[in-house]
N, C-alpha and C. Protein backbone atom coordinates (compact mmCIF):
# COMPACT_ATOMS: atom_id res chain seq x y z
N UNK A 1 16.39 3.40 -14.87
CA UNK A 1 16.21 4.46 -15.85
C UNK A 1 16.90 5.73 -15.36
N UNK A 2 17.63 6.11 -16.29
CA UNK A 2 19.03 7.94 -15.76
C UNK A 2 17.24 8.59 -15.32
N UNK A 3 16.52 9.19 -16.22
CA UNK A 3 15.42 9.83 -15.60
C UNK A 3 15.17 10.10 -14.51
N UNK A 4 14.82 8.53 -13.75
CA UNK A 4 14.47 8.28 -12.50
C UNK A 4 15.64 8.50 -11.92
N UNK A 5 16.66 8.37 -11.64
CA UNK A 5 17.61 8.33 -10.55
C UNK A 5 18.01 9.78 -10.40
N UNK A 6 17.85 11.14 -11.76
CA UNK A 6 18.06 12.29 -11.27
C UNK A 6 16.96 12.93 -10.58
N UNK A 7 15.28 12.67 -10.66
CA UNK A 7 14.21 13.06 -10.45
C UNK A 7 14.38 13.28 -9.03
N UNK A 8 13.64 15.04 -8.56
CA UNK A 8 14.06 14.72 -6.90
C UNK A 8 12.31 13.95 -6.54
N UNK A 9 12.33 13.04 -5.46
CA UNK A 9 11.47 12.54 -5.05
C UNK A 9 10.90 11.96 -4.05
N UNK A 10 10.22 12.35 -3.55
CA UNK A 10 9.67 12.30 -1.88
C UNK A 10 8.86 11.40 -2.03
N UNK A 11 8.63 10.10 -1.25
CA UNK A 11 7.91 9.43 -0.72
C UNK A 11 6.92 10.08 0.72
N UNK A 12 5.59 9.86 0.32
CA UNK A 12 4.92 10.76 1.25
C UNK A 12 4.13 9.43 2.21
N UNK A 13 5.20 8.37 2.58
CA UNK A 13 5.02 7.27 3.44
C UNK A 13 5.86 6.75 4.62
N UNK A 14 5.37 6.47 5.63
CA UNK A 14 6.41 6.14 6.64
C UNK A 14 6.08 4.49 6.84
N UNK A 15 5.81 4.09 5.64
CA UNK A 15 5.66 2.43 5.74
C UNK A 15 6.98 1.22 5.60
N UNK A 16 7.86 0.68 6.20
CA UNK A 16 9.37 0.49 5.83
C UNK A 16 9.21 -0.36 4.56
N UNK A 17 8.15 -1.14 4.03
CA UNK A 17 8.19 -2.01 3.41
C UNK A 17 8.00 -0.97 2.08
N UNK A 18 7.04 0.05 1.88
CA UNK A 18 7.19 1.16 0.97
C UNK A 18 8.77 1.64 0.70
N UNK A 19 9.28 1.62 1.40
CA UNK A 19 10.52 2.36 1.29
C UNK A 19 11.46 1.32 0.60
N UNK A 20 11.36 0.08 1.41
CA UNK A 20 12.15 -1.36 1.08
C UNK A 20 12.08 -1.28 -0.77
N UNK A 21 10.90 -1.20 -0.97
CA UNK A 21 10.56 -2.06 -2.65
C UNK A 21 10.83 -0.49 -3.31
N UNK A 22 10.49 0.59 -2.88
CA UNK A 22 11.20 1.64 -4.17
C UNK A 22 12.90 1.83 -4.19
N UNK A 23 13.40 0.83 -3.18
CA UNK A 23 14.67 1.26 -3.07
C UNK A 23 15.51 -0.11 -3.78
N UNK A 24 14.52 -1.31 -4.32
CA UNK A 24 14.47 -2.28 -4.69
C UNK A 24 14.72 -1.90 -6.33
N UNK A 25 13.89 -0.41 -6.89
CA UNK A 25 14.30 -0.91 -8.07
C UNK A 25 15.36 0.52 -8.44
N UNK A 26 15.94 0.91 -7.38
CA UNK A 26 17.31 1.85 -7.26
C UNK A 26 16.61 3.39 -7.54
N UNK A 27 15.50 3.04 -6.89
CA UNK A 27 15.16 4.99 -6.86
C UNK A 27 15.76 5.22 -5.69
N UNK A 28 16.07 6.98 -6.16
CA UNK A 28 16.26 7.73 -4.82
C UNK A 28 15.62 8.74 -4.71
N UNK A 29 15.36 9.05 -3.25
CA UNK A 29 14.16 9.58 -2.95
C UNK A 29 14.46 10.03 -1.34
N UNK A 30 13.46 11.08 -0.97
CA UNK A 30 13.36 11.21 0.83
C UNK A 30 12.65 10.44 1.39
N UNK A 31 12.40 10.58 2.44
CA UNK A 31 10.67 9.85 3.09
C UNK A 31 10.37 10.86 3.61
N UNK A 32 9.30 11.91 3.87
CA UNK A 32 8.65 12.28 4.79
C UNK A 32 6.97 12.18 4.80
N UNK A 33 6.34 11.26 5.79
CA UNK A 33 5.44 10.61 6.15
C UNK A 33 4.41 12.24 5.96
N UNK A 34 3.28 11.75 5.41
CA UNK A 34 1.99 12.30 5.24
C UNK A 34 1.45 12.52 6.76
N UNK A 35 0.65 13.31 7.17
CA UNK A 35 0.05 13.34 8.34
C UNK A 35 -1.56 13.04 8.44
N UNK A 36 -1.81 12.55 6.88
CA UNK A 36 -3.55 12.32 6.40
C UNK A 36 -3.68 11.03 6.96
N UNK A 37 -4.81 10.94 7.70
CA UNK A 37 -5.44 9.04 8.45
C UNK A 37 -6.79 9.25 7.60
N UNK A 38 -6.92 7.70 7.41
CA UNK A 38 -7.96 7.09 6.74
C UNK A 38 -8.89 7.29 7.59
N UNK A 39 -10.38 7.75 6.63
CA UNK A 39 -11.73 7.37 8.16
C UNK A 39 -12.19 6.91 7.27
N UNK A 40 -12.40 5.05 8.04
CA UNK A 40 -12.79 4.27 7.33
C UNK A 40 -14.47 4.38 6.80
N UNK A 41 -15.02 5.76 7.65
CA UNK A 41 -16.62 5.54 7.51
C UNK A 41 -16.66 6.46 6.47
N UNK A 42 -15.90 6.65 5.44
CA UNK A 42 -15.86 7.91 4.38
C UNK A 42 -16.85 6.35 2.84
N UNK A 43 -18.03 6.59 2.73
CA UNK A 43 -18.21 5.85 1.71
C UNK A 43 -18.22 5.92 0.44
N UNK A 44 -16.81 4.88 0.43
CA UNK A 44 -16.30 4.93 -0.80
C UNK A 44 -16.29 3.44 -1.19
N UNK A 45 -16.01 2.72 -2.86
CA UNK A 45 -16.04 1.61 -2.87
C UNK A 45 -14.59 1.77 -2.95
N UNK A 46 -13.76 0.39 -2.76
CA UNK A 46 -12.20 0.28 -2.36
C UNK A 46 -11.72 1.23 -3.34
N UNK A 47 -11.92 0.86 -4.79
CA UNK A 47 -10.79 1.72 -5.86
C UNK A 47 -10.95 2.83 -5.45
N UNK A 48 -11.92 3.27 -4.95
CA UNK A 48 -11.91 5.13 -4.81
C UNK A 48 -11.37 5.27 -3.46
N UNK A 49 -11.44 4.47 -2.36
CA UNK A 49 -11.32 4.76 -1.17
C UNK A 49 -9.49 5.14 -1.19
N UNK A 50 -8.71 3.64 -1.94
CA UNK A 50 -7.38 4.06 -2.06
C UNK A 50 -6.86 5.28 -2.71
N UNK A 51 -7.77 5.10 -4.25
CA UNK A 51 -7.04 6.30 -4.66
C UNK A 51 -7.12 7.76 -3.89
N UNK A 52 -8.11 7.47 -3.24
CA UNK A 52 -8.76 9.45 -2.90
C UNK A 52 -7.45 9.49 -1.47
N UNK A 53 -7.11 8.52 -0.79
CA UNK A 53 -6.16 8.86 0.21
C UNK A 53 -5.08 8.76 -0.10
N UNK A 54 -4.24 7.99 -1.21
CA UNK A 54 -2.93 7.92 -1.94
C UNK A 54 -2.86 9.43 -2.54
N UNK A 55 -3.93 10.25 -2.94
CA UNK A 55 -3.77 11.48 -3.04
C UNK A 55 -4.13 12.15 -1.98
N UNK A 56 -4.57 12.26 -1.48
CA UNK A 56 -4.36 13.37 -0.13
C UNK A 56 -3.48 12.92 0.11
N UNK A 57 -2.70 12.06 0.96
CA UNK A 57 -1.19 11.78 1.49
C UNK A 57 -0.28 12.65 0.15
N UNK A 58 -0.41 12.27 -1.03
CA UNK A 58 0.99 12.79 -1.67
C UNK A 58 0.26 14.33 -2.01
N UNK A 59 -1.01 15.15 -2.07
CA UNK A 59 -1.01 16.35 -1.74
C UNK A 59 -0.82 17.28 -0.77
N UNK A 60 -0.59 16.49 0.60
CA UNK A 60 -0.42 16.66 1.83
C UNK A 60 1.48 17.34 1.98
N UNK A 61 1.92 16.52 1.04
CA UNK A 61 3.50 17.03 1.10
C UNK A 61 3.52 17.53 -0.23
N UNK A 62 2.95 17.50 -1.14
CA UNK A 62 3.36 18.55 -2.56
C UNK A 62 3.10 19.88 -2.30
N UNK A 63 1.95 20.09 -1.19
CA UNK A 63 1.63 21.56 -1.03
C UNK A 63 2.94 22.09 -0.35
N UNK A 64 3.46 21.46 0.15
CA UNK A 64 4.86 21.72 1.13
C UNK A 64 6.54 21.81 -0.04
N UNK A 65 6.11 20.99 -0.72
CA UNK A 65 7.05 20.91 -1.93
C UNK A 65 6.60 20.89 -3.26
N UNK A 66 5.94 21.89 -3.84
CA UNK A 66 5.62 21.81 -5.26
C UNK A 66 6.20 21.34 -6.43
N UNK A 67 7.91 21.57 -5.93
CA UNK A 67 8.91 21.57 -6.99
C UNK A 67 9.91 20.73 -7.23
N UNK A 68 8.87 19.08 -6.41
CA UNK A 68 9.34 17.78 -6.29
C UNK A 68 8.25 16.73 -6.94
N UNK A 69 8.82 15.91 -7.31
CA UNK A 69 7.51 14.53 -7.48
C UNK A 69 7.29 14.35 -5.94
N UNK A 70 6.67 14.10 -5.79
CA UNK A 70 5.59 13.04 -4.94
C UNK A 70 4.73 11.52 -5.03
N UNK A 71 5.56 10.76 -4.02
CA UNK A 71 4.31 9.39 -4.43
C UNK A 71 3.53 9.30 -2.89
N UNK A 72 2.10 9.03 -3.43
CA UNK A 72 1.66 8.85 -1.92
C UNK A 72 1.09 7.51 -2.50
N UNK A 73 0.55 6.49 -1.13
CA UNK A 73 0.15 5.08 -1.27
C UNK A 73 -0.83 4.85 -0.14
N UNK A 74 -2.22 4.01 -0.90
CA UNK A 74 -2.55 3.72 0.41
C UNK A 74 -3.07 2.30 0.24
N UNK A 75 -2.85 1.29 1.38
CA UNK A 75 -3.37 0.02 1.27
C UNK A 75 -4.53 -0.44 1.64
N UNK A 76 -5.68 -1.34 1.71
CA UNK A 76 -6.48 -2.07 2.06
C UNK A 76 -6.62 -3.42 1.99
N UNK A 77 -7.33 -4.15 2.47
CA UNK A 77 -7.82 -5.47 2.50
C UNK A 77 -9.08 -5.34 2.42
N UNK A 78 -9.92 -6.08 1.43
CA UNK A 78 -11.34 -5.61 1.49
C UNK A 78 -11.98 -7.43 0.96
N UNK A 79 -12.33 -7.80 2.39
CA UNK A 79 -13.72 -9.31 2.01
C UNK A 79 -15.23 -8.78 2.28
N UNK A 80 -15.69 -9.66 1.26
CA UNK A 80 -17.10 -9.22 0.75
C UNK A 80 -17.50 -7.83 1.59
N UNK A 81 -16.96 -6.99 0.55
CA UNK A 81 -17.01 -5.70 0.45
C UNK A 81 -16.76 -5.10 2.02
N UNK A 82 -16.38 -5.20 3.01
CA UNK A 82 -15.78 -5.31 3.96
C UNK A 82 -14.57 -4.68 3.92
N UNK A 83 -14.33 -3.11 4.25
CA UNK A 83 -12.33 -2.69 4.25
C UNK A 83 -12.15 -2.91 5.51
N UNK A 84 -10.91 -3.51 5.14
CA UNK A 84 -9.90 -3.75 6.21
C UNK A 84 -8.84 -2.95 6.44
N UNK A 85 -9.07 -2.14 7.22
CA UNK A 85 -7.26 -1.20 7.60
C UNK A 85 -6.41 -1.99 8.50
N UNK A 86 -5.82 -1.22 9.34
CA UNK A 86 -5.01 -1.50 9.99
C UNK A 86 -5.93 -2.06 11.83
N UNK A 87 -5.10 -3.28 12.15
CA UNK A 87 -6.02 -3.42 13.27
C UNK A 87 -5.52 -2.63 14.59
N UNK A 88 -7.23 -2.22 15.49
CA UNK A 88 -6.78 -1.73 16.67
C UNK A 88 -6.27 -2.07 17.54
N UNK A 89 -6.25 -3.51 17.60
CA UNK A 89 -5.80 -4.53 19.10
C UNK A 89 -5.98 -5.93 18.76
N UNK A 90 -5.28 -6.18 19.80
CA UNK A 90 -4.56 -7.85 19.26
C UNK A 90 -5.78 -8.81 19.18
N UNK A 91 -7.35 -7.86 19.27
CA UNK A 91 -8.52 -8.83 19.19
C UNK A 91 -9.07 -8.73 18.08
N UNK A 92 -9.05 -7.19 17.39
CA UNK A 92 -9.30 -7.12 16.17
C UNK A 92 -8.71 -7.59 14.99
N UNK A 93 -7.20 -7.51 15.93
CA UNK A 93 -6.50 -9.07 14.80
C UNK A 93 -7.16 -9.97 14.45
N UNK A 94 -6.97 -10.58 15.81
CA UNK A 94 -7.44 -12.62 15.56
C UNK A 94 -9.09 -12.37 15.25
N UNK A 95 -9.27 -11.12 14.49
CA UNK A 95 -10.73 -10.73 13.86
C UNK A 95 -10.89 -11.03 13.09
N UNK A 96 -9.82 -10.26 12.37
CA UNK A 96 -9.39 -10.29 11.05
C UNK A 96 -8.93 -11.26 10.21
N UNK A 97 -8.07 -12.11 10.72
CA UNK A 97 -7.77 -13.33 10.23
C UNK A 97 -8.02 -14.53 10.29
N UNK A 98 -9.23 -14.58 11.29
CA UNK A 98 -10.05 -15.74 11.30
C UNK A 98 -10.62 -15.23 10.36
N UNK A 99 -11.38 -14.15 9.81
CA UNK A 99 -12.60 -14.20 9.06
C UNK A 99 -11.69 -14.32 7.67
N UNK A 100 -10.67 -14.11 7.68
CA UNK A 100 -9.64 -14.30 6.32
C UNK A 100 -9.24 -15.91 6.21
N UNK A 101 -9.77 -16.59 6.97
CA UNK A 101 -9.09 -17.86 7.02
C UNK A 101 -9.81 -19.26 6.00
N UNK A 102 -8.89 -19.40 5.22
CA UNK A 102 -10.37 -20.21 4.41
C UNK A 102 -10.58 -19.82 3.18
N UNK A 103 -10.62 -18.21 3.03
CA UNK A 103 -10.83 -17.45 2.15
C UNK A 103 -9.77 -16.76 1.22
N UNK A 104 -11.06 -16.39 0.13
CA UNK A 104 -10.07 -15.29 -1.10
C UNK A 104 -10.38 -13.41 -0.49
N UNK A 105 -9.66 -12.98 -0.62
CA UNK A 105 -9.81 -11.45 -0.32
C UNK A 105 -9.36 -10.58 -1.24
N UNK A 106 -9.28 -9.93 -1.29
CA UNK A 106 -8.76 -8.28 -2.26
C UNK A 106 -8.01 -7.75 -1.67
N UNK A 107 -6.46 -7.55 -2.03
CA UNK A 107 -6.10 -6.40 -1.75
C UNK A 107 -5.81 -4.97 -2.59
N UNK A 108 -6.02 -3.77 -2.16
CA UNK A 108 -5.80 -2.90 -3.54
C UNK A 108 -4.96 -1.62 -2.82
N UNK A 109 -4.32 -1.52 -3.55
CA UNK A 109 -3.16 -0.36 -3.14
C UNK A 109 -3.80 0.74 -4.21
N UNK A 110 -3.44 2.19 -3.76
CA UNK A 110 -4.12 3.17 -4.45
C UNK A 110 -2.60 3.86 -4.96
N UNK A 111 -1.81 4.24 -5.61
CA UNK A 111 -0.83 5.16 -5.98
C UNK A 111 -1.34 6.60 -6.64
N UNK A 112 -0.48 7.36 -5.91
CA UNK A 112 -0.63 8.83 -6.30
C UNK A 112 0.87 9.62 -6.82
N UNK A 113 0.68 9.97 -7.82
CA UNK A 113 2.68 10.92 -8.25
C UNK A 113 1.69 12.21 -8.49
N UNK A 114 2.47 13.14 -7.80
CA UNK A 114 1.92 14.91 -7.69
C UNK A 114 3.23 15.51 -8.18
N UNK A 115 3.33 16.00 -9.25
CA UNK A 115 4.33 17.16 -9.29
C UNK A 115 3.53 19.07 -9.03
N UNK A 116 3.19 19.39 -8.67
CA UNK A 116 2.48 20.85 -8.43
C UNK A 116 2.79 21.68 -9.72
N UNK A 117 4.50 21.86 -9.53
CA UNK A 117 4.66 23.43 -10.62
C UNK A 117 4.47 22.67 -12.01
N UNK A 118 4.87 20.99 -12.25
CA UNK A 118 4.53 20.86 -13.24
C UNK A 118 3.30 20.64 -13.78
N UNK A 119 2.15 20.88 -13.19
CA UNK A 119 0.56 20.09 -13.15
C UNK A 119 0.73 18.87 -13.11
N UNK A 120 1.19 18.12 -12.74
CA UNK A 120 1.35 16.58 -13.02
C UNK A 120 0.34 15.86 -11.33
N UNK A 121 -0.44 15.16 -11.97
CA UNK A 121 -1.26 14.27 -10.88
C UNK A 121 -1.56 13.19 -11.68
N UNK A 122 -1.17 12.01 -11.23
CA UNK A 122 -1.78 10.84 -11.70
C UNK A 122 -2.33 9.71 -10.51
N UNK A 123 -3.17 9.31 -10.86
CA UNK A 123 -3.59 8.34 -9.63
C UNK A 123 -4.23 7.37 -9.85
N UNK A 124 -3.91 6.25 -9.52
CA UNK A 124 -4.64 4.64 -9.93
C UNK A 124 -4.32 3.94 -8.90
N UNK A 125 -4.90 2.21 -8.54
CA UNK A 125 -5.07 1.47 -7.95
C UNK A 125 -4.69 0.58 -8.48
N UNK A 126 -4.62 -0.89 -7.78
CA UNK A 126 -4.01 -2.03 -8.28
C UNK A 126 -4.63 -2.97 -7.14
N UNK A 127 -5.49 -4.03 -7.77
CA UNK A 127 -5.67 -4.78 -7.10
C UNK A 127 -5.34 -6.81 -6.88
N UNK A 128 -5.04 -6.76 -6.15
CA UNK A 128 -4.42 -8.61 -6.30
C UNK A 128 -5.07 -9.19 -5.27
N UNK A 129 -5.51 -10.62 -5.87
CA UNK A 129 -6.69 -11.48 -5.25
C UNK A 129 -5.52 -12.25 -4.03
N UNK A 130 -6.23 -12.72 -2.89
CA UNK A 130 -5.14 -13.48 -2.09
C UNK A 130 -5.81 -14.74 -1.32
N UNK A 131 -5.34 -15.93 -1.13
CA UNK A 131 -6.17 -16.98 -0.86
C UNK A 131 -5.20 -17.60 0.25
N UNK A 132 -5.69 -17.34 1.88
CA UNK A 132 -5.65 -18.11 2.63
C UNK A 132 -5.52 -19.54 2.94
N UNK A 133 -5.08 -20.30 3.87
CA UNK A 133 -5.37 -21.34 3.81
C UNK A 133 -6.32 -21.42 5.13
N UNK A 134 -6.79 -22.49 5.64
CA UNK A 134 -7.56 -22.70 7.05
C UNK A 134 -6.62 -22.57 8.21
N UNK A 135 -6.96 -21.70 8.92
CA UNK A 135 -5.82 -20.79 10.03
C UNK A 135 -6.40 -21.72 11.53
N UNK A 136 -5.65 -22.11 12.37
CA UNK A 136 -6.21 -22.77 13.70
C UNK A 136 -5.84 -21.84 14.60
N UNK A 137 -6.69 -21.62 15.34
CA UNK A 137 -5.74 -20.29 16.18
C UNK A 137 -4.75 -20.40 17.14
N UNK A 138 -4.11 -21.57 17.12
CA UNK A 138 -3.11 -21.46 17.66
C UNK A 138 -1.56 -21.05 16.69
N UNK A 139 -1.94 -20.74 15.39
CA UNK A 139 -1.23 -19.94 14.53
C UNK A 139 -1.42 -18.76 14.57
N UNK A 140 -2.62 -18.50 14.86
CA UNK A 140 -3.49 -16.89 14.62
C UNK A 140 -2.58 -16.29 15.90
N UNK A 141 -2.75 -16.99 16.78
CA UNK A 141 -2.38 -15.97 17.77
C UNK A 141 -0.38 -16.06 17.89
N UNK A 142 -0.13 -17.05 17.58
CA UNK A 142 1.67 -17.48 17.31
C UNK A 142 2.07 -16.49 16.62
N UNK A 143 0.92 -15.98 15.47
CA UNK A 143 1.47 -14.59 14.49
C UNK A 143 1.42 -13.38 15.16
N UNK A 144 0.41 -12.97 15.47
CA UNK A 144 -0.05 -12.01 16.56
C UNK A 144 1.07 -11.51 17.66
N UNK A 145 1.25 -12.54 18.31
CA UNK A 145 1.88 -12.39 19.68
C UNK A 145 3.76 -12.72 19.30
N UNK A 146 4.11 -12.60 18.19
CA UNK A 146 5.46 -12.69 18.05
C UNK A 146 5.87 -11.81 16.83
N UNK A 147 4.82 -11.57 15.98
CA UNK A 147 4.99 -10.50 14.83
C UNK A 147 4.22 -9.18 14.90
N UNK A 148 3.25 -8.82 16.02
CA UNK A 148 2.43 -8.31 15.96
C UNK A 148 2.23 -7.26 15.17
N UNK A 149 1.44 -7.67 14.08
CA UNK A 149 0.91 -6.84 13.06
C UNK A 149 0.03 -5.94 12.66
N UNK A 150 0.81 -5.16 13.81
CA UNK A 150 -0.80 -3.78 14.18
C UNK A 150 -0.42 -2.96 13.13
N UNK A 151 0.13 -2.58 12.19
CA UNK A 151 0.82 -1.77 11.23
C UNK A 151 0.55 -2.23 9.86
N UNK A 152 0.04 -3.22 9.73
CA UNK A 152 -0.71 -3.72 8.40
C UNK A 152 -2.19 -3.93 8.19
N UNK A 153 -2.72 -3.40 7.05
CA UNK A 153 -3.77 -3.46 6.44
C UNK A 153 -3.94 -5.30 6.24
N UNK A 154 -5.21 -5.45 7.00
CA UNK A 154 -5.74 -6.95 7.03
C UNK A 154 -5.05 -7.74 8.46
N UNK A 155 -4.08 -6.98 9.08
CA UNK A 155 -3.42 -7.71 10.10
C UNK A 155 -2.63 -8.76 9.84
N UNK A 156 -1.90 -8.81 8.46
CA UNK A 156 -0.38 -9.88 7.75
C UNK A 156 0.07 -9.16 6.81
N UNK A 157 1.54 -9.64 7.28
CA UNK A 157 2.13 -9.24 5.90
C UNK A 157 2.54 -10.29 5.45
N UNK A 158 2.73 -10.07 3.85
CA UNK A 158 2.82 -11.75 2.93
C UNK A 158 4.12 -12.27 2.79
N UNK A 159 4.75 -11.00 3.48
CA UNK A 159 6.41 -11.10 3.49
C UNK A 159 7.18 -12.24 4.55
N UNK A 160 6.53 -12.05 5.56
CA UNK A 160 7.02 -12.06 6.81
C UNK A 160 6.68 -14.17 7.21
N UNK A 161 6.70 -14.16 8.53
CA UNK A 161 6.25 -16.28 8.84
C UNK A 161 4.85 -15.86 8.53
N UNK A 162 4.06 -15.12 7.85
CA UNK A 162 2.37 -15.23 7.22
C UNK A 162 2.56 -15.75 6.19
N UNK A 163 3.74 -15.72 5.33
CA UNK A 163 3.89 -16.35 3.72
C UNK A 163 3.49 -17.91 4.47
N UNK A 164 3.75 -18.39 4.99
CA UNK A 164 3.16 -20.01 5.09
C UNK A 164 1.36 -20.08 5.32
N UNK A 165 1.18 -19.07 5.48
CA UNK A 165 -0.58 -19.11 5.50
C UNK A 165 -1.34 -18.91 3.98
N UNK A 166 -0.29 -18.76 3.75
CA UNK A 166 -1.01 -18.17 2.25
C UNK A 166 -1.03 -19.24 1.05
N UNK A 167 -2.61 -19.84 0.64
CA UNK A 167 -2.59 -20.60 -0.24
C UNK A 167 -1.99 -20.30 -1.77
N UNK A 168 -2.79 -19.17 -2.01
CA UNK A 168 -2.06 -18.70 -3.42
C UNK A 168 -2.40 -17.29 -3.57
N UNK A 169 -2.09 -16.44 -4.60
CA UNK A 169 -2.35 -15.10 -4.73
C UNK A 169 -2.32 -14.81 -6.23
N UNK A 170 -3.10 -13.82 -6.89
CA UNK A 170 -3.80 -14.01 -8.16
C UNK A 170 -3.45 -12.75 -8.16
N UNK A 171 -2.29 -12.06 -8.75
CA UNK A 171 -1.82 -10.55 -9.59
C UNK A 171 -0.39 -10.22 -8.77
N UNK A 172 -0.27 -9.29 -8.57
CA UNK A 172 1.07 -9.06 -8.52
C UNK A 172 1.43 -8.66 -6.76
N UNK A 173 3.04 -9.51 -6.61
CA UNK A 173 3.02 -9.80 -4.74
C UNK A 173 2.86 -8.85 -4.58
N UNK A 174 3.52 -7.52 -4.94
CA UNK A 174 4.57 -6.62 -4.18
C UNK A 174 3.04 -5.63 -4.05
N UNK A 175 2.21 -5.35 -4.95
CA UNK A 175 1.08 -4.91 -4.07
C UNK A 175 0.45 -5.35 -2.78
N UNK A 176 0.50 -7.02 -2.63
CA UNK A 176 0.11 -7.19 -1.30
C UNK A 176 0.97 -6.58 -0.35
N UNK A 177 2.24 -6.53 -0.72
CA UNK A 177 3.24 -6.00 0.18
C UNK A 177 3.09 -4.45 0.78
N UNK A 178 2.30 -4.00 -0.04
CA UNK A 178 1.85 -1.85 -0.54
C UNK A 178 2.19 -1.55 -1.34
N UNK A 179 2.80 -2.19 -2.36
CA UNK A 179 3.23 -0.92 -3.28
C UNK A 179 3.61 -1.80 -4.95
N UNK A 180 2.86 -1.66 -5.71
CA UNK A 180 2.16 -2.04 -7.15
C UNK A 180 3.51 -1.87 -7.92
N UNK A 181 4.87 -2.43 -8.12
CA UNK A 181 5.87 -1.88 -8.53
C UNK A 181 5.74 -1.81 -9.79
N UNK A 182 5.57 -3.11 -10.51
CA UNK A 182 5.63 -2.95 -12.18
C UNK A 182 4.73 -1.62 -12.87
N UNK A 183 3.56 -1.70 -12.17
CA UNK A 183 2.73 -0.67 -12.77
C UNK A 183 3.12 0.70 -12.07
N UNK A 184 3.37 1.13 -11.16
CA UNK A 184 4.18 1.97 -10.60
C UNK A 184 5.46 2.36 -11.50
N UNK A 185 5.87 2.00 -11.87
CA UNK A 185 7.24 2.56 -13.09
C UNK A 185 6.98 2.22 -14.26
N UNK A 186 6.08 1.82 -15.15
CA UNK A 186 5.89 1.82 -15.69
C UNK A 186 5.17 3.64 -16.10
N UNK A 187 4.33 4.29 -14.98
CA UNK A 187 3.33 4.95 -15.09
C UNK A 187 4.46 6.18 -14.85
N UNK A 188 5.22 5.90 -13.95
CA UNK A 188 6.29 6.92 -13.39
C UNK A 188 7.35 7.18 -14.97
N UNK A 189 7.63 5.95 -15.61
CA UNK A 189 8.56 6.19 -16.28
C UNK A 189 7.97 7.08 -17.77
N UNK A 190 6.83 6.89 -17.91
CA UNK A 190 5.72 8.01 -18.98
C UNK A 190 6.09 9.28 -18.57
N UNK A 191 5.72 9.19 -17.48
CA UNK A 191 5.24 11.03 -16.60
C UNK A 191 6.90 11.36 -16.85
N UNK A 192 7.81 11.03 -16.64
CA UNK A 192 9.36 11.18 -16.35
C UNK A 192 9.62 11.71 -18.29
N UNK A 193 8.96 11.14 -18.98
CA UNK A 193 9.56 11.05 -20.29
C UNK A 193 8.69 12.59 -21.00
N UNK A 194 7.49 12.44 -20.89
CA UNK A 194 6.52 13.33 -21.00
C UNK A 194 6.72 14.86 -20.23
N UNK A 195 7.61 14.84 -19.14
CA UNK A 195 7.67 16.21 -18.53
C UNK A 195 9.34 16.31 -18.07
N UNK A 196 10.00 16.25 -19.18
CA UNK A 196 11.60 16.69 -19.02
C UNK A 196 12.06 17.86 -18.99
């Protein structure tokens, strides 16, 4: 969309796979990474937990740039009601994905677009079901110790040698990946049309 490609626009993420998929559907944009961390003991249920930090991250750099869009994003993994961030150590891994093993989980990405001078804030979530297969840990740790996935929410990415663990997945990949694309431009391409 011409819209999108003149829009100036900051990504308020230092996630590469964030960067990978908006550059996937030919936006251009900066990156400069948010300095907001999740505290996971903030009680929230998931949809609120993402959205409320997908906006602080992209208010975190709109206050700095008012007179830009902004997208901020934030991911989770959440089993029986259980969030999953990012793991601390290669034990909280093989934590994480044993107890994922077997199982269906949630993942939900939160999206935030901030324009400041224009009032523009929109913010929603997206969530996609994901189904494991039975993990032996001599995979668990083969993933671990050669991909180590301290940088992902749930401890896999669906991209990467974890796509063979994965039985099936119920809504859309590229959210498991972080980032909700169809509904993401879809929502972007309104706000773009609505504030010319």
């Amino acid at each position: 969309m011409k819209n999108m490609k003149s829009a100036s626009i900051i990504l308020a993420s230092g996630s590469p796979r964030r960067k990978q998929l908006l550059e996937q559907i030919d936006l251009k944009f900066q990156v400069i990474p948010s300095q907001v961390h999740e505290d996971f003991n903030l009680d929230l249920i998931p949809e609120k937990f993402v959205e409320h930090y997908a906006q602080e991250k992209a208010m975190d750099i709109a206050n700095t740039f008012p007179d830009k869009w902004i997208i901020g994003a934030d991911t989770v993994v959440v089993f029986h009601s259980e969030i999953l961030g990012k793991p601390k150590d290669r034990d909280d891994s093989y934590r994480m994905l044993k107890m994922l093993s077997g199982n269906t989980h949630q993942v939900f990405t939160g999206v935030s677009i901030q324009h400041k001078e224009m009032k523009v804030s929109d913010t929603f979530h997206h969530c996609t079901n994901v189904t494991f297969n039975t993990l032996d840990d001599n995979d668990i740790f083969y993933y671990i110790d050669t991909y180590k996935p301290f940088d992902k929410a749930g401890s896999y990415g669906i991209q990467d040698w974890f796509s063979v663990c994965i039985n099936h997945i119920d809504g859309c990949f590229y959210n498991v990946m972080g980032f909700p694309l169809s509904k993401f431009y879809s929502r972007f391409s309104k706000l773009l049309k609505l504030n010319k």
